[in-house]
Protein backbone atom coordinates (compact mmCIF):
# COMPACT_ATOMS: atom_id res chain seq x y z
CA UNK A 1 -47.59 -17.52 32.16
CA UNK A 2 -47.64 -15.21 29.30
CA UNK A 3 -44.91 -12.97 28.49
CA UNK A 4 -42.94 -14.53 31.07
CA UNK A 5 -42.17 -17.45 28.77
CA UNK A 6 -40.61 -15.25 26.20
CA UNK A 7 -38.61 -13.24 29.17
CA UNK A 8 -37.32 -16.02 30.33
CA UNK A 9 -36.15 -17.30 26.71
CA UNK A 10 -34.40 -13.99 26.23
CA UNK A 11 -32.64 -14.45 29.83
CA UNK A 12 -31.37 -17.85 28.65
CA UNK A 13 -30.40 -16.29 25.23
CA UNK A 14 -28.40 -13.16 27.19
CA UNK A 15 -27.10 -16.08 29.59
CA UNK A 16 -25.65 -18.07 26.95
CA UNK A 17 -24.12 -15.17 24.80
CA UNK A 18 -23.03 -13.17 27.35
CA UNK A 19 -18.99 -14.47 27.07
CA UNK A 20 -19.28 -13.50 23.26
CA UNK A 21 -18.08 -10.28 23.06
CA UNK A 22 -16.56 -7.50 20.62
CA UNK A 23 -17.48 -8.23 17.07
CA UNK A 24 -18.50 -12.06 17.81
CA UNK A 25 -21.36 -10.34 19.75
CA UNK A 26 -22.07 -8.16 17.12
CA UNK A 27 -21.92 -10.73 14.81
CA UNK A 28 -24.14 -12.69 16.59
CA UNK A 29 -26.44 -10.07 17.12
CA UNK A 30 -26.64 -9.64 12.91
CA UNK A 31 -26.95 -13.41 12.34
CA UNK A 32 -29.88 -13.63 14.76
CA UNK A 33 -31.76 -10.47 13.53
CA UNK A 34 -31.14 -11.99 10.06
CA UNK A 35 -32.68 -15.34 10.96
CA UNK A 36 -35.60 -13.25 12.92
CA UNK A 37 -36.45 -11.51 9.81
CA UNK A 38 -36.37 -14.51 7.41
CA UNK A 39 -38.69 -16.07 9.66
CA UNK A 40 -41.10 -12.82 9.60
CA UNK A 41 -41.12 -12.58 5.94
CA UNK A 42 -42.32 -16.57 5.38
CA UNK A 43 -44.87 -16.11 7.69
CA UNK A 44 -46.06 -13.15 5.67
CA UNK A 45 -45.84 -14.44 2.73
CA UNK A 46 -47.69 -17.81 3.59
CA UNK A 47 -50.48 -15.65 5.28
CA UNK A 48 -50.79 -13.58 2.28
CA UNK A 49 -51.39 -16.38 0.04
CA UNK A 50 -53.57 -17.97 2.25
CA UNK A 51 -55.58 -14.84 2.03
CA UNK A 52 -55.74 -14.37 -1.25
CA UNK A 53 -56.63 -18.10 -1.36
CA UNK A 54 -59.75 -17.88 1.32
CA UNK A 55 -62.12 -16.81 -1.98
CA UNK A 56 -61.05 -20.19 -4.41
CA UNK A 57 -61.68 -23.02 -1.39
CA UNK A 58 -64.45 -25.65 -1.11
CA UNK A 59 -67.06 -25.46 2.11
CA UNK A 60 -64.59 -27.99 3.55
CA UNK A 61 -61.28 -26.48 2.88
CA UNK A 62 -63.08 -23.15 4.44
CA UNK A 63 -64.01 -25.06 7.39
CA UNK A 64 -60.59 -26.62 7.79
CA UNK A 65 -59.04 -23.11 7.79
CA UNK A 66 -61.81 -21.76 10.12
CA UNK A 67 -61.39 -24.58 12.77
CA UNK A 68 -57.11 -23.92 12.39
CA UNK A 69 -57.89 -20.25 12.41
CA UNK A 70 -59.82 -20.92 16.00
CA UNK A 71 -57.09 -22.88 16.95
CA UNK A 72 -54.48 -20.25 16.28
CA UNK A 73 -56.26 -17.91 18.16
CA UNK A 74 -57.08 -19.95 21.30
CA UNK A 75 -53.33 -20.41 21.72
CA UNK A 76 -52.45 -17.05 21.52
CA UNK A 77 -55.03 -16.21 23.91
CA UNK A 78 -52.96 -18.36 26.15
CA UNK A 79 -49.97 -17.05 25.94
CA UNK A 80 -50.88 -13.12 26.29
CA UNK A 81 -53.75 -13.41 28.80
């Protein structure tokens, strides 16, 4: 399973943009590296804060963010195995 879920996103992505081509492409191309990079900096940005957070929270916020934390990491031992 891994990987192969994202390979076969990008096939379906190439698939489905592969009449767009010329500038559309390229503008494509931009407007998806644009939304790609939006997305990155959020996630950042919400991890960072929840960092800086991590020192300020009760015994049961810390034990909510542990349990998500697990969580998090079970799932992504799923999909890269």
């Amino acid at each position: 399973m891994g990987l192969e879920v994202f390979y076969e996103i990008g096939q379906a992505l190439s698939e489905t943009f592969s009449a767009v081509k010329g500038v559309g492409a390229a503008l494509v191309i931009a407007g998806v590296a644009i939304l790609l990079i939006i997305g990155v900096s959020i996630g950042l940005y919400a991890l960072i804060r929840l960092i800086k957070r991590i020192p300020y929270m009760t015994v049961w916020e810390f034990i909510k963010f542990t349990v998500v934390f697990a969580l998090a990491l079970i799932v992504v031992g799923i999909v890269l195995p």
